[in-house]
PDB file of N, CA and C in Angstrom:
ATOM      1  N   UNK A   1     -42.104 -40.707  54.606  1.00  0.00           N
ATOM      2  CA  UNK A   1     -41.524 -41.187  55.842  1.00  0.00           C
ATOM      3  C   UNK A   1     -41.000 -42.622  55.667  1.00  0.00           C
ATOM      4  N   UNK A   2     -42.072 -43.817  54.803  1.00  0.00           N
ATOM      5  CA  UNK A   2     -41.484 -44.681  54.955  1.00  0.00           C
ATOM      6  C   UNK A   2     -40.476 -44.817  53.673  1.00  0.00           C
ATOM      7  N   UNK A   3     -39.884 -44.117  53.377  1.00  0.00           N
ATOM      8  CA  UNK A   3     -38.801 -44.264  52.069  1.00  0.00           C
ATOM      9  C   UNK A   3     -37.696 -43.132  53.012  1.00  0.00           C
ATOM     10  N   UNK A   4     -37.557 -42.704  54.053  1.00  0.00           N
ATOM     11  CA  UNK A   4     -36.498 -41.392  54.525  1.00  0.00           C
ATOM     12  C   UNK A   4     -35.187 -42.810  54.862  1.00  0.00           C
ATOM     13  N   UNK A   5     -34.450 -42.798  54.991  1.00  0.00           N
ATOM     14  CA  UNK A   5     -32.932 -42.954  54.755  1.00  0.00           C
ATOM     15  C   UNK A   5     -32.407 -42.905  56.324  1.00  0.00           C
ATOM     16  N   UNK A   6     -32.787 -41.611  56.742  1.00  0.00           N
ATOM     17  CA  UNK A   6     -32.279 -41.418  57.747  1.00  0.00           C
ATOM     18  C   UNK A   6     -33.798 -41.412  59.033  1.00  0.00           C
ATOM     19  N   UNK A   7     -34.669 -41.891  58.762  1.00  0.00           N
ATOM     20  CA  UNK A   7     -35.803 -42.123  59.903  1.00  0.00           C
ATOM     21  C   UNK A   7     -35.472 -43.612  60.259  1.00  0.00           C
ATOM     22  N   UNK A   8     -35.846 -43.554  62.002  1.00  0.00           N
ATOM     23  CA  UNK A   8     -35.851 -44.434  63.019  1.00  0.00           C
ATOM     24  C   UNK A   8     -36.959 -45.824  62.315  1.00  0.00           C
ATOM     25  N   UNK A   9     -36.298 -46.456  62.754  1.00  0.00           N
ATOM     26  CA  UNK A   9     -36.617 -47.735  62.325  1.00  0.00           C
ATOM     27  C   UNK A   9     -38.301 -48.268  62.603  1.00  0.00           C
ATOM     28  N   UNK A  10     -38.400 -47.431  63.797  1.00  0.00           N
ATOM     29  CA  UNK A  10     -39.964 -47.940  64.018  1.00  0.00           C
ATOM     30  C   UNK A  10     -41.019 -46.933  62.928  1.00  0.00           C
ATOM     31  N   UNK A  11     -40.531 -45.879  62.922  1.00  0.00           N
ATOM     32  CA  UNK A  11     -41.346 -45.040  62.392  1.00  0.00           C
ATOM     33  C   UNK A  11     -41.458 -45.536  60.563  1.00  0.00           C
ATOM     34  N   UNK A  12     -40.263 -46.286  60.245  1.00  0.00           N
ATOM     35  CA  UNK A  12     -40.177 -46.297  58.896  1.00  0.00           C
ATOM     36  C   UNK A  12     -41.433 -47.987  58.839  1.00  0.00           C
ATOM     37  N   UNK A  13     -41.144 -48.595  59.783  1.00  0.00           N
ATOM     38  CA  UNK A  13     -42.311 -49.645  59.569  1.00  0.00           C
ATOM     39  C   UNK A  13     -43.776 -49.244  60.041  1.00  0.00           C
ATOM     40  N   UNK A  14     -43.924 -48.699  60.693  1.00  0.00           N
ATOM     41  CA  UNK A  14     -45.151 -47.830  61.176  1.00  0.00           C
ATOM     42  C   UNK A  14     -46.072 -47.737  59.800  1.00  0.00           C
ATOM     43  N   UNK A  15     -44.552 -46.684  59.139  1.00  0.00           N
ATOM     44  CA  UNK A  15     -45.525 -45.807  57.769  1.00  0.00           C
ATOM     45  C   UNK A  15     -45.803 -46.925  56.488  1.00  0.00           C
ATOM     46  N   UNK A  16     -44.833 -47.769  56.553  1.00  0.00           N
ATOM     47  CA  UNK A  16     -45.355 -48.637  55.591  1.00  0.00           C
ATOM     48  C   UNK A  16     -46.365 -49.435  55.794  1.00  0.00           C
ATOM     49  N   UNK A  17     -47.028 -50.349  57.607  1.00  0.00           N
ATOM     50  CA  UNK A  17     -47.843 -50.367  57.383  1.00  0.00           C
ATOM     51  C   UNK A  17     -49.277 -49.490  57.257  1.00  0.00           C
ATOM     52  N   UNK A  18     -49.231 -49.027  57.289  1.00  0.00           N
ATOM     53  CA  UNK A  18     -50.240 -47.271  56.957  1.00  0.00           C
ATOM     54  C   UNK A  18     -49.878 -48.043  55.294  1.00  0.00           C
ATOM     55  N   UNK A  19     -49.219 -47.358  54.814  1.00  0.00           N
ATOM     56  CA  UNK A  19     -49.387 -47.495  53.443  1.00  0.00           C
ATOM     57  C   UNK A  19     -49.881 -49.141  53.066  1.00  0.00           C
ATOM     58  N   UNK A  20     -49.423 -49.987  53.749  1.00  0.00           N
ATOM     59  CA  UNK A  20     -50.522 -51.135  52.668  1.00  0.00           C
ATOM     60  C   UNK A  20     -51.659 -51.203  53.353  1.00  0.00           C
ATOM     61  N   UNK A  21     -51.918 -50.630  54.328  1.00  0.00           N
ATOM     62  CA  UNK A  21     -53.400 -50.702  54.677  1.00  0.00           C
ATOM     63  C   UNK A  21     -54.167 -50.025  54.166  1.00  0.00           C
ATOM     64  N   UNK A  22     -53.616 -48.510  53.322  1.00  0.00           N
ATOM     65  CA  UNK A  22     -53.781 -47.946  52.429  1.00  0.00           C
ATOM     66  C   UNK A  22     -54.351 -48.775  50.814  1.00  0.00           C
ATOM     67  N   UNK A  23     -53.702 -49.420  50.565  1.00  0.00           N
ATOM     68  CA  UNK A  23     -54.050 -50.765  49.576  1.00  0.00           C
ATOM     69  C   UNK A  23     -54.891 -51.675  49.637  1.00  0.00           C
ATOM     70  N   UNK A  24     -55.051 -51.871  51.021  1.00  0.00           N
ATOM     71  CA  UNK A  24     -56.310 -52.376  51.154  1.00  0.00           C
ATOM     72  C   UNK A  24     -56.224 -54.024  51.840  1.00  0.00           C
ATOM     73  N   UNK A  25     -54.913 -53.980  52.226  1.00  0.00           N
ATOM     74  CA  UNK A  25     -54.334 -55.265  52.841  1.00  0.00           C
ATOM     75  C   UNK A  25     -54.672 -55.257  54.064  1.00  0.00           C
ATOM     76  N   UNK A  26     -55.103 -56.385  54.194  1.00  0.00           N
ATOM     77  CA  UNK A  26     -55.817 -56.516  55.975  1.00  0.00           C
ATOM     78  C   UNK A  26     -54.579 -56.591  56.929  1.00  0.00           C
ATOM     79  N   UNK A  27     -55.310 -56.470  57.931  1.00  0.00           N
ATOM     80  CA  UNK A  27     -53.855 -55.953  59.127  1.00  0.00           C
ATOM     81  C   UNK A  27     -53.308 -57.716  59.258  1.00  0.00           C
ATOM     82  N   UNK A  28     -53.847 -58.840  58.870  1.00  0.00           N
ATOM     83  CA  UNK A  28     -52.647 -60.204  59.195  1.00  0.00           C
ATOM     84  C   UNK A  28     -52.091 -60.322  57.431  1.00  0.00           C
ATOM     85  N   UNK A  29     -52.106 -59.392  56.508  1.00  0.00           N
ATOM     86  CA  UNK A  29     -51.472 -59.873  55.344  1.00  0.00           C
ATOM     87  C   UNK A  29     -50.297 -58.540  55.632  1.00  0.00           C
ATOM     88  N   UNK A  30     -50.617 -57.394  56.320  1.00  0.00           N
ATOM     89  CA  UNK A  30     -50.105 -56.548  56.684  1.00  0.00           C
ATOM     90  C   UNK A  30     -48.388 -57.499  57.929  1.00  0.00           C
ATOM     91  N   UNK A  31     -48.721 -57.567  58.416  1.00  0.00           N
ATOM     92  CA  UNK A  31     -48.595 -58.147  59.864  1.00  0.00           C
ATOM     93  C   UNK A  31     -47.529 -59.307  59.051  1.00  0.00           C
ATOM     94  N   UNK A  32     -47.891 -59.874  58.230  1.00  0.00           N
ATOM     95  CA  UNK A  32     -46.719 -60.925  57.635  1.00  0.00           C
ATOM     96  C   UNK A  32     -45.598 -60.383  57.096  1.00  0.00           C
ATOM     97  N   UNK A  33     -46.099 -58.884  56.360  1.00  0.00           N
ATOM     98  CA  UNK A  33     -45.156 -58.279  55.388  1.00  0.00           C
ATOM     99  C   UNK A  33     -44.411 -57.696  56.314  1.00  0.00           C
ATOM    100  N   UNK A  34     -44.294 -57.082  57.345  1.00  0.00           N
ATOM    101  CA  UNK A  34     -43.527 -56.265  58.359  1.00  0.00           C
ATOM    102  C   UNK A  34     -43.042 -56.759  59.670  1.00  0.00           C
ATOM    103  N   UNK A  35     -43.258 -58.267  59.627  1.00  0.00           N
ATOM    104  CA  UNK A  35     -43.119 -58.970  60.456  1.00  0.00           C
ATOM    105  C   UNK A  35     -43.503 -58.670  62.151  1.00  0.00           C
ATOM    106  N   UNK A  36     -44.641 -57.914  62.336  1.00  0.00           N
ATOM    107  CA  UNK A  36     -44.977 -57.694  63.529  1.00  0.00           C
ATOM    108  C   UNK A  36     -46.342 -58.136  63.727  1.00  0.00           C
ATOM    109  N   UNK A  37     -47.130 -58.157  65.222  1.00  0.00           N
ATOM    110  CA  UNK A  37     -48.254 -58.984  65.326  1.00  0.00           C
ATOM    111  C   UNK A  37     -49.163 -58.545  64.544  1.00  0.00           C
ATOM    112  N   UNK A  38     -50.410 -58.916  64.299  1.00  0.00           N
ATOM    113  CA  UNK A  38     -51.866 -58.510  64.008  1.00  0.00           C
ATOM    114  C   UNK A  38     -52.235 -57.687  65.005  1.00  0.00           C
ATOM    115  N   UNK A  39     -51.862 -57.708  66.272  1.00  0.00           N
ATOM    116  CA  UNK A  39     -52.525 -56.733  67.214  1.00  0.00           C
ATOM    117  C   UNK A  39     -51.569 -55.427  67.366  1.00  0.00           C
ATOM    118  N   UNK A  40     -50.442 -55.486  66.912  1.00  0.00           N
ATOM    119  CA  UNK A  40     -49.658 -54.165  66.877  1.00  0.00           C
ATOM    120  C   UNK A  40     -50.290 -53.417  65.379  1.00  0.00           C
ATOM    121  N   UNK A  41     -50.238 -53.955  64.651  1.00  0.00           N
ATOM    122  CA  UNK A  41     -50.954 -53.502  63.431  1.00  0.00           C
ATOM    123  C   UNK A  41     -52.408 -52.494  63.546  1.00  0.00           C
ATOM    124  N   UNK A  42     -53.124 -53.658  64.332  1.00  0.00           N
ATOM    125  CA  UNK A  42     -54.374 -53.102  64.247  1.00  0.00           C
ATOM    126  C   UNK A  42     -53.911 -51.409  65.237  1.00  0.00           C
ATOM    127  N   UNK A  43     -53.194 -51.774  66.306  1.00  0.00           N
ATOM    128  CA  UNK A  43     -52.949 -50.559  67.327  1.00  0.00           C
ATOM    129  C   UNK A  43     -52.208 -49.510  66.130  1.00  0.00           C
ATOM    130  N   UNK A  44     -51.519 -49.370  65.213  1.00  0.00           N
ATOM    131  CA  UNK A  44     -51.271 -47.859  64.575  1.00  0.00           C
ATOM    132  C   UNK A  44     -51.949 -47.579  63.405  1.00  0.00           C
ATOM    133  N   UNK A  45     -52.643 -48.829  62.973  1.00  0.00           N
ATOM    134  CA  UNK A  45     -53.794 -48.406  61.975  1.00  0.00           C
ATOM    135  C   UNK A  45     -55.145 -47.411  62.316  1.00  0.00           C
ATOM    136  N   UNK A  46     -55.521 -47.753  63.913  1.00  0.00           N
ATOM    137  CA  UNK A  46     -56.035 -46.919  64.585  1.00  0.00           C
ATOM    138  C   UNK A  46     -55.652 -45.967  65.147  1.00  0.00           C
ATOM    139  N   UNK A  47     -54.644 -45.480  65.589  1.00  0.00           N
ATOM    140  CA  UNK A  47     -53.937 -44.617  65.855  1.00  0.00           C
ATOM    141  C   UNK A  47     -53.629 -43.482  65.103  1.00  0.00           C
ATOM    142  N   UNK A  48     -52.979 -43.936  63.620  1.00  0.00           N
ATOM    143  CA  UNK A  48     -53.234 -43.344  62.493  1.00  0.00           C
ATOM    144  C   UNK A  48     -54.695 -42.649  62.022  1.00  0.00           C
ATOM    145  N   UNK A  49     -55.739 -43.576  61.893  1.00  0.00           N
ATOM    146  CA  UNK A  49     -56.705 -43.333  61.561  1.00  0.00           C
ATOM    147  C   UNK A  49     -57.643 -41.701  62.449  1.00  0.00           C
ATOM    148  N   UNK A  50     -56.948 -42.090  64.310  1.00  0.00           N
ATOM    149  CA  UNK A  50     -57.598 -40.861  64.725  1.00  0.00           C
ATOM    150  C   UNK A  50     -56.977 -39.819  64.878  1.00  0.00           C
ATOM    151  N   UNK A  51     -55.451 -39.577  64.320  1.00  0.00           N
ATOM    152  CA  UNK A  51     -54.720 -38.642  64.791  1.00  0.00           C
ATOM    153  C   UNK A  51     -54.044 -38.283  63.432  1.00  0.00           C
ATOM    154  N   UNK A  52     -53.906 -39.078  62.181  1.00  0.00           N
ATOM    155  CA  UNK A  52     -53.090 -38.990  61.393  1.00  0.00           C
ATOM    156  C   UNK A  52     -51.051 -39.055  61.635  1.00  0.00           C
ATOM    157  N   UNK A  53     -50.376 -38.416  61.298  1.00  0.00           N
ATOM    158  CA  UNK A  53     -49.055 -38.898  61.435  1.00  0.00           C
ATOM    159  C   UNK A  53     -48.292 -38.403  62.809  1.00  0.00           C
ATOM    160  N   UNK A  54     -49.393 -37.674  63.415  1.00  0.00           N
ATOM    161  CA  UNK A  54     -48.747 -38.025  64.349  1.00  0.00           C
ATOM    162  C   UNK A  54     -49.303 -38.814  65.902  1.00  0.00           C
ATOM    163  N   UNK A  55     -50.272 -39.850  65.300  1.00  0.00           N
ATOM    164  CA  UNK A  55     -50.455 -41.059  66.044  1.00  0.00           C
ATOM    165  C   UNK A  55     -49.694 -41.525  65.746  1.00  0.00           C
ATOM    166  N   UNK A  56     -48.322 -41.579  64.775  1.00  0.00           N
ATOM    167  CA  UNK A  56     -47.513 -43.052  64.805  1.00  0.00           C
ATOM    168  C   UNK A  56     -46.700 -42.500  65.496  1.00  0.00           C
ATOM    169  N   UNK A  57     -46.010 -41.275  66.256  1.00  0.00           N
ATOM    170  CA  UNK A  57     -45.161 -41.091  67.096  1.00  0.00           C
ATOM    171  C   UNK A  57     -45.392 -42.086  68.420  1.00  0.00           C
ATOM    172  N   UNK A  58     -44.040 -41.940  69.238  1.00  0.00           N
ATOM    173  CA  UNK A  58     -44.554 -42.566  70.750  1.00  0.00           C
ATOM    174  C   UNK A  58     -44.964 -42.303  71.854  1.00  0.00           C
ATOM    175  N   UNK A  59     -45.819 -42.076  72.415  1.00  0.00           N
ATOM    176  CA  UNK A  59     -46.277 -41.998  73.518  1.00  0.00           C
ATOM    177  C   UNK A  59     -45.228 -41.805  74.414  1.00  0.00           C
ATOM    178  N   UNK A  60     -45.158 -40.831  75.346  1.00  0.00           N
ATOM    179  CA  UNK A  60     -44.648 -40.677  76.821  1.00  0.00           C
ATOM    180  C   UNK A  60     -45.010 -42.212  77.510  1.00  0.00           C
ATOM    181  N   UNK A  61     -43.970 -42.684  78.291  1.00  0.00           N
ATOM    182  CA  UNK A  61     -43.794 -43.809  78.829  1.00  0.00           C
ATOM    183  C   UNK A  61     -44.495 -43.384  80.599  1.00  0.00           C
ATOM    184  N   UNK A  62     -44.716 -44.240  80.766  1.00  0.00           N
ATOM    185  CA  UNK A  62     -45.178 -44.307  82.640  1.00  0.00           C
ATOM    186  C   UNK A  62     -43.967 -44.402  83.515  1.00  0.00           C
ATOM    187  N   UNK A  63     -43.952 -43.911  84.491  1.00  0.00           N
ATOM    188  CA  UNK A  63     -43.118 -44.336  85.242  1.00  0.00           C
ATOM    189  C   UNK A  63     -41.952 -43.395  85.727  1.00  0.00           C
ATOM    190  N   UNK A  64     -41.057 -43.454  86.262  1.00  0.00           N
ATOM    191  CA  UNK A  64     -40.108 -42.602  86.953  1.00  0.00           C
ATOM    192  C   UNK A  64     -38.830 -42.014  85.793  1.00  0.00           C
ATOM    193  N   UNK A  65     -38.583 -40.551  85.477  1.00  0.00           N
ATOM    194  CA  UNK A  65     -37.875 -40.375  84.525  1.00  0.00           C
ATOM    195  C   UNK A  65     -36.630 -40.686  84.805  1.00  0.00           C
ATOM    196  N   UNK A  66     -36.027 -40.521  83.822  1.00  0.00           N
ATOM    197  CA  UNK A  66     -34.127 -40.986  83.953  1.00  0.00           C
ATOM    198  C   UNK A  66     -33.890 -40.151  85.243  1.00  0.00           C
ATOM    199  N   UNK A  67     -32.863 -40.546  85.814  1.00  0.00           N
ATOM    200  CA  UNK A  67     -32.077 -39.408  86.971  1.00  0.00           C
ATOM    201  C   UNK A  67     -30.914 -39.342  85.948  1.00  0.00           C
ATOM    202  N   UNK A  68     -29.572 -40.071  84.886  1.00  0.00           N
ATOM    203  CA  UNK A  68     -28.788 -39.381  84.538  1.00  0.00           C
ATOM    204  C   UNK A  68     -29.213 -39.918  83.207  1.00  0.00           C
ATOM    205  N   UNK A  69     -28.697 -38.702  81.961  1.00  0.00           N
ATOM    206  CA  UNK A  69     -28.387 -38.579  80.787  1.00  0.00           C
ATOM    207  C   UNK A  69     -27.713 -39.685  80.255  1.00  0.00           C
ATOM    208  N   UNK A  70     -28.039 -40.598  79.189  1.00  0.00           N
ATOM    209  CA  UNK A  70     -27.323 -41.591  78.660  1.00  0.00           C
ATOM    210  C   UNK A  70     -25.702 -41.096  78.235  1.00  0.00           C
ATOM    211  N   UNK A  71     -25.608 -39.546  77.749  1.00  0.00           N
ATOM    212  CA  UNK A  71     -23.871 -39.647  77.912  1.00  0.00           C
ATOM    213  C   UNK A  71     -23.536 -39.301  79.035  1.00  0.00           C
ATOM    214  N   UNK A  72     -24.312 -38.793  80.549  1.00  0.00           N
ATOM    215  CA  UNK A  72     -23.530 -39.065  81.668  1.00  0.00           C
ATOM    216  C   UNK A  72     -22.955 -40.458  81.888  1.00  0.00           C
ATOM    217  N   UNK A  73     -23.835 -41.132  81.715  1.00  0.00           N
ATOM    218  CA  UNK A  73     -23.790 -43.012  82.408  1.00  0.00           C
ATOM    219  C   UNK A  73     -22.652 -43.582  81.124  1.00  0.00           C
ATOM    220  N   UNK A  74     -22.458 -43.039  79.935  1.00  0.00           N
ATOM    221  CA  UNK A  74     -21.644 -43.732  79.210  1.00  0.00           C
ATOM    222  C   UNK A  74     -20.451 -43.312  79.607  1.00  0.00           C
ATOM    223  N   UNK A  75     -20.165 -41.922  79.590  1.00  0.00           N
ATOM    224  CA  UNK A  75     -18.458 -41.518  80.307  1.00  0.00           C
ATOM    225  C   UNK A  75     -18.196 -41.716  81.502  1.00  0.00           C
ATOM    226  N   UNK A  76     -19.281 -42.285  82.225  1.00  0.00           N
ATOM    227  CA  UNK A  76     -18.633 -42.484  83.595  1.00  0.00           C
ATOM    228  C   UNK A  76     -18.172 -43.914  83.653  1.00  0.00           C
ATOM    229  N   UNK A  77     -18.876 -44.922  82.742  1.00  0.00           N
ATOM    230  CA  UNK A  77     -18.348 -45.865  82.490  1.00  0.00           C
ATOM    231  C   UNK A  77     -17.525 -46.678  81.912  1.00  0.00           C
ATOM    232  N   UNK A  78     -16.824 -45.621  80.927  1.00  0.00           N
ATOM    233  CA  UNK A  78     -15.908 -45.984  80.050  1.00  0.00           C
ATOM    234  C   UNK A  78     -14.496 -44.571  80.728  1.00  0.00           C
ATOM    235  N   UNK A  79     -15.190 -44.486  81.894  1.00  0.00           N
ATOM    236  CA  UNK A  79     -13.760 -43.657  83.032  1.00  0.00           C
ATOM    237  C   UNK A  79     -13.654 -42.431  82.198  1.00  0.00           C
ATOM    238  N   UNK A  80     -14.327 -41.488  81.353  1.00  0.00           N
ATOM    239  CA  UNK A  80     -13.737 -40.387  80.747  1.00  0.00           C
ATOM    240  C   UNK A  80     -14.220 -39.127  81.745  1.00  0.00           C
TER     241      UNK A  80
END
């Protein structure tokens, strides 16, 4: 996953940190190399740890779903 070409950007840093935590790099030597906090780290190292790969997916969000489709709202705005 973290070597795919064509995977989403979060997922490709996700898996790499998995893999140096794999190595044995603590989540702030982790956290320097991928440039994200110590506390996001620790959150998919655990995540990982209880679900495997697919704790690094994302979670369903809270809150009220879309009412229109991102290519409704784009052609209506660019008049097509």
């Amino acid at each position: 996953m973290a070597r795919k070409y064509a995977s989403p950007y979060f997922m490709v840093v996700r898996a790499k940190a998995i893999l140096l935590a794999a190595k044995g790099l603590r989540n702030d030597q982790i956290a320097g190399q991928v440039s994200l906090p110590r506390q996001i780290i620790s959150k998919w190292r655990k995540r990982f740890f209880e679900e495997r790969l697919d704790g690094l997916e994302n979670l369903p969000r809270p809150g009220r779903p879309p009412v229109f489709s991102p290519e409704w709202s784009c052609s209506q705005s660019l008049g097509v």
